[in-house]
Protein backbone atom coordinates (compact mmCIF):
# COMPACT_ATOMS: atom_id res chain seq x y z
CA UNK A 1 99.42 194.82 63.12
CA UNK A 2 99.20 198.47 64.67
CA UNK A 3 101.56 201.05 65.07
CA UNK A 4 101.78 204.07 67.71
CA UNK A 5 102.12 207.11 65.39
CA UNK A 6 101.21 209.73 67.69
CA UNK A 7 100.49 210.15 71.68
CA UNK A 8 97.93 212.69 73.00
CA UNK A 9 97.44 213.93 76.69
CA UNK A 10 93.69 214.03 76.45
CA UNK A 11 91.48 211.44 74.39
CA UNK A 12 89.69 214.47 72.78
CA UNK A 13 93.21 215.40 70.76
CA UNK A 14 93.63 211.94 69.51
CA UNK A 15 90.00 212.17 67.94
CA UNK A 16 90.49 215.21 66.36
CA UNK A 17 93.57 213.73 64.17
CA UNK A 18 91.59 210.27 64.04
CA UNK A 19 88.87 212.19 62.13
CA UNK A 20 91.89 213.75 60.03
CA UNK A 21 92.69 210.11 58.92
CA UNK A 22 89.56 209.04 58.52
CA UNK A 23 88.32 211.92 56.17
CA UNK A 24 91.76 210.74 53.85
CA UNK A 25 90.61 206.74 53.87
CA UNK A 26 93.21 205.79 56.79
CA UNK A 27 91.61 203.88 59.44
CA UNK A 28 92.95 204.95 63.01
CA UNK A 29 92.07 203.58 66.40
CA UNK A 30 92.56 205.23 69.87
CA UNK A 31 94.09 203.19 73.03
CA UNK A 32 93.86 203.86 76.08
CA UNK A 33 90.98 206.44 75.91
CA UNK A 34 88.79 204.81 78.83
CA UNK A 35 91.64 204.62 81.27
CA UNK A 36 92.54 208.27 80.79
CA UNK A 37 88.69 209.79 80.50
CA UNK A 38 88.42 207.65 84.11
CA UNK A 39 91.16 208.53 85.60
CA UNK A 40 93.26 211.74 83.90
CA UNK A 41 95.83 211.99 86.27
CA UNK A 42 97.64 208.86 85.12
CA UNK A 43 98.23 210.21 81.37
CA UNK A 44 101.53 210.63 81.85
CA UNK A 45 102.43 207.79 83.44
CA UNK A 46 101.00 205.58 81.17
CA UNK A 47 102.37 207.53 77.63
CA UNK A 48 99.36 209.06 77.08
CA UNK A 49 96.50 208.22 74.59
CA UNK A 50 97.79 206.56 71.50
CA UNK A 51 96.62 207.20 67.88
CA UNK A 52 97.28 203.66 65.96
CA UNK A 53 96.38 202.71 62.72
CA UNK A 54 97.82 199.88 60.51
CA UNK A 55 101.56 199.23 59.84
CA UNK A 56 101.41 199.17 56.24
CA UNK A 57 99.44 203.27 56.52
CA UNK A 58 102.45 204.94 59.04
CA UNK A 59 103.87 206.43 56.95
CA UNK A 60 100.83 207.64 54.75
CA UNK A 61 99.18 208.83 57.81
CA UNK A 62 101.99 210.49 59.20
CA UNK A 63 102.08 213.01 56.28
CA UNK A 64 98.24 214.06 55.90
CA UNK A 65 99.10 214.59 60.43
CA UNK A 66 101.44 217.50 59.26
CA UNK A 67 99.50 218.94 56.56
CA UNK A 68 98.23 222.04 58.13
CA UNK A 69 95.06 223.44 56.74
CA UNK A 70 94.07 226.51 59.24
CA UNK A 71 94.31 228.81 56.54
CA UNK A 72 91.66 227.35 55.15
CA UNK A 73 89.18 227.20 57.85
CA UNK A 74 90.02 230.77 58.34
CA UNK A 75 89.05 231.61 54.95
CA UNK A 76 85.85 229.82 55.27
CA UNK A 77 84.79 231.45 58.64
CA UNK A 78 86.95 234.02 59.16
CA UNK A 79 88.38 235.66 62.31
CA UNK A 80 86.95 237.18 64.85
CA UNK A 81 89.86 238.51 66.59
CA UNK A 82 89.62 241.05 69.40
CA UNK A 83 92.27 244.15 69.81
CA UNK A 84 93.99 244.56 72.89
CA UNK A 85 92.75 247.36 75.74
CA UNK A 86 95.77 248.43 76.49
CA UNK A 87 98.19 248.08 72.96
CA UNK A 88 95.75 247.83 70.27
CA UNK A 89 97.10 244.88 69.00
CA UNK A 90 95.65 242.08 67.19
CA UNK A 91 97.86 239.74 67.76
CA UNK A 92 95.30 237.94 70.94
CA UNK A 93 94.74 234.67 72.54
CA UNK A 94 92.03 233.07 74.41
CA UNK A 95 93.14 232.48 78.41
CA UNK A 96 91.50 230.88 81.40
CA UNK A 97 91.78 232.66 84.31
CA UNK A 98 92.02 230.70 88.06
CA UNK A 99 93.12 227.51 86.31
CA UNK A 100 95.84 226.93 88.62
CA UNK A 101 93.46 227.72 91.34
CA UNK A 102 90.56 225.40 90.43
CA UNK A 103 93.61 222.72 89.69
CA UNK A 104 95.04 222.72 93.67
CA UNK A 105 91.47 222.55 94.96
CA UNK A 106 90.90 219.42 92.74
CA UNK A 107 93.92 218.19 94.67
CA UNK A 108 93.05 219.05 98.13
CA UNK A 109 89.35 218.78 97.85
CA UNK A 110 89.22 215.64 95.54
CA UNK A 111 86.64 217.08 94.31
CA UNK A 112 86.06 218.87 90.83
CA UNK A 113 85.37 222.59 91.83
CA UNK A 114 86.74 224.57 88.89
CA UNK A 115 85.75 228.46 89.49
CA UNK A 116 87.46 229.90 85.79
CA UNK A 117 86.83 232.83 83.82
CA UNK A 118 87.40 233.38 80.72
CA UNK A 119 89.56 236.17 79.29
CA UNK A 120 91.77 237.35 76.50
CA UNK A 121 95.76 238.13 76.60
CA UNK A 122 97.65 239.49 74.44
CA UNK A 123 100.77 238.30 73.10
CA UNK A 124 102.61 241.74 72.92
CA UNK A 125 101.86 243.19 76.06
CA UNK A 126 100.65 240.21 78.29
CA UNK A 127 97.50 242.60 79.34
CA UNK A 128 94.99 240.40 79.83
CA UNK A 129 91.32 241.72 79.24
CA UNK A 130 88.27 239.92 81.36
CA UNK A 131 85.18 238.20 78.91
């Protein structure tokens, strides 16, 4: 029997943590994947995409989800963080720009038009500095 351990709003998040599992010997599935990559808009009405494995793992899998090992992907590749224009600051993020925009002409349109930029903002000042 399978048990919901964790609910995602896109299918791409659930298979990031299903790899997690699956690199410790904990077998995971995804539901609800195809219903959400056809039609993303009902995510939250259904609860999302659910990350299952077997009732006898939960509890196993639930601790290697909150093991957090960014620190070591950051030693292996390092950072490559930029400074901020207008502070100097390191302390950055990446941000879409328009993606509000390109969101409401989904909407009116139907249609997936989605004119973004990419840029950075910083956390400090909130300047935001176009890529």
């Amino acid at each position: 029997m399978l048990t919901t351990i964790s609910t995602y709003s896109f299918p791409y998040e659930a298979h990031i943590d299903k790899a997690k599992l699956a690199s410790e010997g904990i077998p995971a599935f995804v539901a609800d994947e195809h219903t959400i990559n056809m039609q993303w808009l009902y995510s939250n009405a259904l609860g999302g995409v659910r990350l299952q494995v077997p009732a006898n793992l939960r509890e196993a899998a639930l601790e290697v989800l909150k093991e957090d090992r960014s620190d070591l992907l950051t030693e292996q590749q390092g950072t490559d963080l930029q400074k901020c224009e207008a502070c100097g600051s390191s302390d950055t993020e990446f941000y879409q720009i328009g993606k509000r925009f390109a969101f409401l002409v989904f909407l009116g349109l139907n249609f997936p038009l989605f004119p973004t930029r990419t840029a950075v903002r910083c956390l400090q000042c909130q300047h935001i500095t176009k890529t």
